[in-house]
PDB file of N, CA and C in Angstrom:
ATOM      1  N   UNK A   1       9.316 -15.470   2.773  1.00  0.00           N
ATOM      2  CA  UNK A   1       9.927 -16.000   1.558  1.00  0.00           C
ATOM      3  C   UNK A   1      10.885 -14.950   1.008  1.00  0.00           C
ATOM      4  N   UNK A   2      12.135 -15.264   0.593  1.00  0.00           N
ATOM      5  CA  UNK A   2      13.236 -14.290  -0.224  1.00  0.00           C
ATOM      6  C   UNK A   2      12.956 -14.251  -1.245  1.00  0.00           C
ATOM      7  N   UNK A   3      13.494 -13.404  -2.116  1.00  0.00           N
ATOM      8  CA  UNK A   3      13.395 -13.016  -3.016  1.00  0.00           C
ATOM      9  C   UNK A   3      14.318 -13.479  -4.532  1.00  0.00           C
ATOM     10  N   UNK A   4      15.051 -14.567  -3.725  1.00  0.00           N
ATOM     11  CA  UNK A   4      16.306 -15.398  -4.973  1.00  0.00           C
ATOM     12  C   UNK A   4      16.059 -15.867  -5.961  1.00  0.00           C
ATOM     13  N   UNK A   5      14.330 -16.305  -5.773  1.00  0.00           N
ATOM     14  CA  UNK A   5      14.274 -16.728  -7.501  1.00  0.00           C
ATOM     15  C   UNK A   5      13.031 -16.441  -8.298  1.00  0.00           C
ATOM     16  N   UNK A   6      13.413 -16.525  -9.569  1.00  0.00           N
ATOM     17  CA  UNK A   6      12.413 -15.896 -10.203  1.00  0.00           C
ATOM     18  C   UNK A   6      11.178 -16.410 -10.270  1.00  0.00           C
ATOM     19  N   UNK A   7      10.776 -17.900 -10.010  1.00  0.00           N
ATOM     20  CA  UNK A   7       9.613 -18.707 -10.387  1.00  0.00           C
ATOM     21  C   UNK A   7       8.567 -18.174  -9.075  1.00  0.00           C
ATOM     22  N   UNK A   8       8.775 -17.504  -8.091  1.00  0.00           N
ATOM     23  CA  UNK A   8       8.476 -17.043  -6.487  1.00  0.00           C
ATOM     24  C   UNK A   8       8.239 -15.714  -6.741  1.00  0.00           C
ATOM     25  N   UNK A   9       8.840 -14.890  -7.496  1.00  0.00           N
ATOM     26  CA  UNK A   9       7.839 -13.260  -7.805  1.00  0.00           C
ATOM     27  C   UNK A   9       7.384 -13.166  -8.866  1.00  0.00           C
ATOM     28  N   UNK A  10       6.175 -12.867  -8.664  1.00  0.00           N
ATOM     29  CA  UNK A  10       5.390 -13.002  -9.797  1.00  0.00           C
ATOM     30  C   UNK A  10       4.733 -11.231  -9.624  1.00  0.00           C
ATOM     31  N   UNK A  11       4.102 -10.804 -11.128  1.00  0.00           N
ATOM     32  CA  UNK A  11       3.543  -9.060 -11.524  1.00  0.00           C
ATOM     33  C   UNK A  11       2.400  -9.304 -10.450  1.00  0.00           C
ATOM     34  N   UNK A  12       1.891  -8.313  -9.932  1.00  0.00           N
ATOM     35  CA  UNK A  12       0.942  -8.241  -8.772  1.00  0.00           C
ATOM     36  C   UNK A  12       0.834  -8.615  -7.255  1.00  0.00           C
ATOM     37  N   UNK A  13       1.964  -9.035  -6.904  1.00  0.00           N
ATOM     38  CA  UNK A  13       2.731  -9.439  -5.636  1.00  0.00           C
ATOM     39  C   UNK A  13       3.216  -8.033  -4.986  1.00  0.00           C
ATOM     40  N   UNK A  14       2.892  -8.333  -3.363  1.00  0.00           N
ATOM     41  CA  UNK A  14       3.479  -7.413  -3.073  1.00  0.00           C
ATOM     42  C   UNK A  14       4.731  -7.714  -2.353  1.00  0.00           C
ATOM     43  N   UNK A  15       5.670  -6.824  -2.360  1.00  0.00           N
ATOM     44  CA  UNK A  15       6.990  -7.426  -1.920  1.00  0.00           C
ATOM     45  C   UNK A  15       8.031  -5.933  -1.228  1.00  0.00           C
ATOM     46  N   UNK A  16       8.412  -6.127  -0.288  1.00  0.00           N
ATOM     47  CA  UNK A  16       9.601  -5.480  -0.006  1.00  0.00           C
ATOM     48  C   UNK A  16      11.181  -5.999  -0.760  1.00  0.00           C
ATOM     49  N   UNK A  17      11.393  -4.204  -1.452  1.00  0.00           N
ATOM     50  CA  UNK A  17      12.987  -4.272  -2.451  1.00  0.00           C
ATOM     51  C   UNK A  17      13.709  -3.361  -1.580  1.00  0.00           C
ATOM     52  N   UNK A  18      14.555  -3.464  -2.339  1.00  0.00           N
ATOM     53  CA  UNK A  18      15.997  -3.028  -1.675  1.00  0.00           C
ATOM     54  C   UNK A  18      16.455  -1.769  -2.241  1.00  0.00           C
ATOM     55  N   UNK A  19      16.303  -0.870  -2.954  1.00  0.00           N
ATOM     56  CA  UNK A  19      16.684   0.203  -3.900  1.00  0.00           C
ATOM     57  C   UNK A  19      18.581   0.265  -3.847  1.00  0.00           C
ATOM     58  N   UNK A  20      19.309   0.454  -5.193  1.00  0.00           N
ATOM     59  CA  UNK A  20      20.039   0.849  -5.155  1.00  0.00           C
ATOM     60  C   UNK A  20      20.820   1.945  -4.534  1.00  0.00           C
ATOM     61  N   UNK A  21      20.340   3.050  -4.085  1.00  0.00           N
ATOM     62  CA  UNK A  21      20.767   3.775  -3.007  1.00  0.00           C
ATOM     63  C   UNK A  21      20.751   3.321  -2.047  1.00  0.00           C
ATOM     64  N   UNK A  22      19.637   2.456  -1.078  1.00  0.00           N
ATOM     65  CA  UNK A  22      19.694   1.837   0.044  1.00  0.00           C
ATOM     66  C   UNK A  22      19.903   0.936   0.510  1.00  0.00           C
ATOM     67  N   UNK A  23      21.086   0.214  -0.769  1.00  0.00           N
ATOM     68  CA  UNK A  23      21.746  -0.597  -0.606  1.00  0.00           C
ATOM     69  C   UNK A  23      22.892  -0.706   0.769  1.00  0.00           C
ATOM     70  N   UNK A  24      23.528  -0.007   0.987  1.00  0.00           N
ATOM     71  CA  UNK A  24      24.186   0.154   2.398  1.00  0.00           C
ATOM     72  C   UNK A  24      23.476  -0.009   3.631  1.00  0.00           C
ATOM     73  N   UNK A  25      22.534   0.575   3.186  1.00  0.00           N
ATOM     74  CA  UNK A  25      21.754   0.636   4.643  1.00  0.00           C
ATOM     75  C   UNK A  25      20.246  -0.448   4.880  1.00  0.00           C
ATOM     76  N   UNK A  26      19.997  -0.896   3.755  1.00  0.00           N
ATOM     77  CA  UNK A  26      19.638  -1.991   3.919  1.00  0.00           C
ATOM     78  C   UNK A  26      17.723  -1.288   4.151  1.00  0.00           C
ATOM     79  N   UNK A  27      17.801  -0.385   3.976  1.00  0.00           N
ATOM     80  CA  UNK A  27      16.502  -0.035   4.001  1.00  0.00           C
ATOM     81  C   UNK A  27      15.707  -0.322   3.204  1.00  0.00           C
ATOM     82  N   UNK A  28      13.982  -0.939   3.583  1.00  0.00           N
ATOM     83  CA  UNK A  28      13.210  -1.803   2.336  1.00  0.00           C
ATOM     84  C   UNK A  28      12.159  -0.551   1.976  1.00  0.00           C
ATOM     85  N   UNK A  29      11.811  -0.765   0.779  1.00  0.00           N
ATOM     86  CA  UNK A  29      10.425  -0.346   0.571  1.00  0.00           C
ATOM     87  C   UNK A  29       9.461  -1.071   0.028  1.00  0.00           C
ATOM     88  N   UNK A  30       8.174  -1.124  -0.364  1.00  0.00           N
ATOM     89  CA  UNK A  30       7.052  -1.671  -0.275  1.00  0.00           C
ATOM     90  C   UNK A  30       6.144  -1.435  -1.233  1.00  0.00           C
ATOM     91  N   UNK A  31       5.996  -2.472  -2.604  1.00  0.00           N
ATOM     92  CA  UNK A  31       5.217  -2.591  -3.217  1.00  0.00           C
ATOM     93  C   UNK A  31       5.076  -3.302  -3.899  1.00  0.00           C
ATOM     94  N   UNK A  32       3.773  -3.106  -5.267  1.00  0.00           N
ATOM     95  CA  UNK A  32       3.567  -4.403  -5.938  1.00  0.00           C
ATOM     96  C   UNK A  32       4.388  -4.105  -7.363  1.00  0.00           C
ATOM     97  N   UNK A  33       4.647  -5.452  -7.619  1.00  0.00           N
ATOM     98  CA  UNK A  33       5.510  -6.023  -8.521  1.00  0.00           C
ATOM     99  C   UNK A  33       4.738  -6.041 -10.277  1.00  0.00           C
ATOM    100  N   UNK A  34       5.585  -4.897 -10.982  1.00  0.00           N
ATOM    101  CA  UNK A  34       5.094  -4.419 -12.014  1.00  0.00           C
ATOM    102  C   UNK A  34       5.679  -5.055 -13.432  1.00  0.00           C
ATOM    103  N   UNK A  35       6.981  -5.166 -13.619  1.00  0.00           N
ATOM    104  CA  UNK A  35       7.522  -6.246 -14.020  1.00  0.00           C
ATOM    105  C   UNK A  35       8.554  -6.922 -13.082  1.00  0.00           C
ATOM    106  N   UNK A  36       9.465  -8.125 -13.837  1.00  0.00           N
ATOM    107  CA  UNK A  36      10.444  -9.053 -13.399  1.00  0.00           C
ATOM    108  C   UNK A  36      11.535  -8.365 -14.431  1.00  0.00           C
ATOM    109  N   UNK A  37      12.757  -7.599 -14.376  1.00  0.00           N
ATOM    110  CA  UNK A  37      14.034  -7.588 -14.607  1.00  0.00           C
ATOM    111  C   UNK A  37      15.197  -8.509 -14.844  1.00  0.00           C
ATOM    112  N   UNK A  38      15.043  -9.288 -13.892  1.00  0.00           N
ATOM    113  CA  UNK A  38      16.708 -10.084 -14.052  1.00  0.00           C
ATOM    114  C   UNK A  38      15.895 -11.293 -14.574  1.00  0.00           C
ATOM    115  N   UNK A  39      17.008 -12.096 -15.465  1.00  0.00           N
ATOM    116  CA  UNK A  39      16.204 -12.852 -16.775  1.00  0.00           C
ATOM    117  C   UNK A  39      17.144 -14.260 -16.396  1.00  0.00           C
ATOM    118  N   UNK A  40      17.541 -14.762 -15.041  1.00  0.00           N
ATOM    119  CA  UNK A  40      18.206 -15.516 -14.838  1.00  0.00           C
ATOM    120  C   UNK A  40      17.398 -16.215 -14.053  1.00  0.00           C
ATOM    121  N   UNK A  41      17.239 -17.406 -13.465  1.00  0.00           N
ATOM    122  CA  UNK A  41      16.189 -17.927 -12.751  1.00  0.00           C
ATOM    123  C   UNK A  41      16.481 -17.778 -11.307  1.00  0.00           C
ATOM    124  N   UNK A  42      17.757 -17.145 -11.126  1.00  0.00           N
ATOM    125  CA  UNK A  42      18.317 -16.984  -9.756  1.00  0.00           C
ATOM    126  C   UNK A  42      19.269 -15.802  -9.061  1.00  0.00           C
ATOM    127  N   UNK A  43      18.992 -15.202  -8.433  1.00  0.00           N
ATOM    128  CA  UNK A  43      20.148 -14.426  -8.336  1.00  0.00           C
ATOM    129  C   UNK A  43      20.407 -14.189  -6.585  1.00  0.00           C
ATOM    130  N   UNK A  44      21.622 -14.233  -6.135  1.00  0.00           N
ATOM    131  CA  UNK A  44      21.760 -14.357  -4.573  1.00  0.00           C
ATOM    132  C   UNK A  44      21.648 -12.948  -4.140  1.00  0.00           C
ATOM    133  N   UNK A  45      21.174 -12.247  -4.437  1.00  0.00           N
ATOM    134  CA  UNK A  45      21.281 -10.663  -4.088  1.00  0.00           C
ATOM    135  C   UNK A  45      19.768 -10.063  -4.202  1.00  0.00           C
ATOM    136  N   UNK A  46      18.929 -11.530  -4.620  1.00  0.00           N
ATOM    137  CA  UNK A  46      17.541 -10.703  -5.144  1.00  0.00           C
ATOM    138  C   UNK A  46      17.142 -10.661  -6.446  1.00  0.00           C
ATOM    139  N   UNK A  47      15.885 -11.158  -6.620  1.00  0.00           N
ATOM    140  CA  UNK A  47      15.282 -10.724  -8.345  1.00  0.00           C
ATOM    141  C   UNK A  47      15.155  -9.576  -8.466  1.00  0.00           C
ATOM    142  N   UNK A  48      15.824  -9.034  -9.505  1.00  0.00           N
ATOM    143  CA  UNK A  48      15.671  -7.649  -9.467  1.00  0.00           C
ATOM    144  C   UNK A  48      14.334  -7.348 -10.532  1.00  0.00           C
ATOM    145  N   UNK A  49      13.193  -6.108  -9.793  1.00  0.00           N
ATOM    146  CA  UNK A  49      11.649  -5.838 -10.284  1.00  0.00           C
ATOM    147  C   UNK A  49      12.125  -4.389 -10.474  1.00  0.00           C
ATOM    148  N   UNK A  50      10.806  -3.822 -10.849  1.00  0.00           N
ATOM    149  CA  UNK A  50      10.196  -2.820 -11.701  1.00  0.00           C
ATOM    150  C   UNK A  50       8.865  -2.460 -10.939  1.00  0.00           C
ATOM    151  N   UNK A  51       8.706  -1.595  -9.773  1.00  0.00           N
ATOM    152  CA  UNK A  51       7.770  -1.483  -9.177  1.00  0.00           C
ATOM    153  C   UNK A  51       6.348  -1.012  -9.879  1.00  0.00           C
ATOM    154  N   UNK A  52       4.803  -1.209  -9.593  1.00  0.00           N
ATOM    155  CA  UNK A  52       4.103  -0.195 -10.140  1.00  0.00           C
ATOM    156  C   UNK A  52       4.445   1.834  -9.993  1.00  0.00           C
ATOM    157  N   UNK A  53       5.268   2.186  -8.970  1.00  0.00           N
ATOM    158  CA  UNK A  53       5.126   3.309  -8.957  1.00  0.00           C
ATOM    159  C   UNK A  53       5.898   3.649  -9.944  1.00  0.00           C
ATOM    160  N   UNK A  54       7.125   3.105 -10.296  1.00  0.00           N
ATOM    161  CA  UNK A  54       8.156   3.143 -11.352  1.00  0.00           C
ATOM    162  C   UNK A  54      10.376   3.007 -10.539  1.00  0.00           C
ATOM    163  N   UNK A  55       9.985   2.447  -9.073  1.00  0.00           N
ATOM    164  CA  UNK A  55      10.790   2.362  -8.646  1.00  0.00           C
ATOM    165  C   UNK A  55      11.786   0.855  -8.765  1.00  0.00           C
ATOM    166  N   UNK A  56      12.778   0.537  -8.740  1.00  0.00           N
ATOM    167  CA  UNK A  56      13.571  -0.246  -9.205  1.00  0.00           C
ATOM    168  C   UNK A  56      14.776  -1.516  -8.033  1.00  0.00           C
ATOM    169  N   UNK A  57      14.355  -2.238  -7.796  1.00  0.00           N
ATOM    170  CA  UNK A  57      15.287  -2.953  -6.661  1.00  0.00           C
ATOM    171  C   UNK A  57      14.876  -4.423  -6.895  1.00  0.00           C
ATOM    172  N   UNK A  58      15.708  -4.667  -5.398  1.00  0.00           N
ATOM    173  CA  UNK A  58      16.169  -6.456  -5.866  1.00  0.00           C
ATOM    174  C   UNK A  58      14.625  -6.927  -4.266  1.00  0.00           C
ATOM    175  N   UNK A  59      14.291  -7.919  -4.855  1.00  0.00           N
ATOM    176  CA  UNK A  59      13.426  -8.213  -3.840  1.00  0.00           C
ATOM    177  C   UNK A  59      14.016  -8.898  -2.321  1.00  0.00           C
ATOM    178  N   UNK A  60      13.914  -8.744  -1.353  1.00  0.00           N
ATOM    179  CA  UNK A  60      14.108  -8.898  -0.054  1.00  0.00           C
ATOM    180  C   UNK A  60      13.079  -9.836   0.576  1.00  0.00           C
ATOM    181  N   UNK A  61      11.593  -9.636   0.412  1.00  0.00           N
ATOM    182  CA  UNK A  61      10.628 -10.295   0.744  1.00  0.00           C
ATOM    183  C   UNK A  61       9.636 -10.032   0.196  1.00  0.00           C
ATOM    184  N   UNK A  62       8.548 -11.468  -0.007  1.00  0.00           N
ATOM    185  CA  UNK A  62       7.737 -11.567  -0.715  1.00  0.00           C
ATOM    186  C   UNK A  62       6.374 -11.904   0.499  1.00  0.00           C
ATOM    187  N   UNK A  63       5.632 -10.857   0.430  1.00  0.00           N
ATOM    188  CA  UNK A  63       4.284 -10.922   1.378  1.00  0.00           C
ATOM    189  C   UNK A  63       3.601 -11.653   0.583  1.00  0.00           C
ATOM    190  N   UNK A  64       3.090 -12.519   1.441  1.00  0.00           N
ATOM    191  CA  UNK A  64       1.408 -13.399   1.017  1.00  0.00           C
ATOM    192  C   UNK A  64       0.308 -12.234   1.257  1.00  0.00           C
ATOM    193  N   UNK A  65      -0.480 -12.694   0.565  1.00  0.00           N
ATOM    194  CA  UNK A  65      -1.682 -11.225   0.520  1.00  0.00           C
ATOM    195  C   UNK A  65      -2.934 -12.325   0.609  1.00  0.00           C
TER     196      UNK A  65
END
C-alpha cells in the first residue's frame, strides 16, 4: 500500500518514509508513525509523518503488522 492518502496512515503503523535528504536517492527508512503532518487528504509525493524517533518524511509504504 502507498502512502498518498491520509485516511491509510494512521499513529502506530509501521511504514517506510522517504527523508528529505534522501530524496534523490530514493532511500527508505523504517518506522512507526508518531504523528500525520500534511493536513490535505492527499498528496502524490506521500503523506508527510513525524516518526516516533523524531525523524520526518513522506510515506512510501505502509506495512501490515
Amino acid at each position: 500500500m502507498n502512502g498518498q492518502n491520509r485516511k491509510d496512515v494512521l499513529p502506530g503503523l509501521t511504514v517506510d518514509i522517504v527523508l528529505k535528504a534522501d530524496q534523490r536517492t530514493g532511500k527508505l527508512t523504517r518506522g512507526i508513525v508518531k504523528d500525520i503532518l500534511t493536513k490535505s487528504a492527499t498528496h502524490p509525493h506521500g503523506i508527510k509523518v513525524r516518526l516516533t524517533d523524531g525523524k520526518i518524511g513522506r510515506v512510501q509504504v505502509i506495512h501490515n503488522t
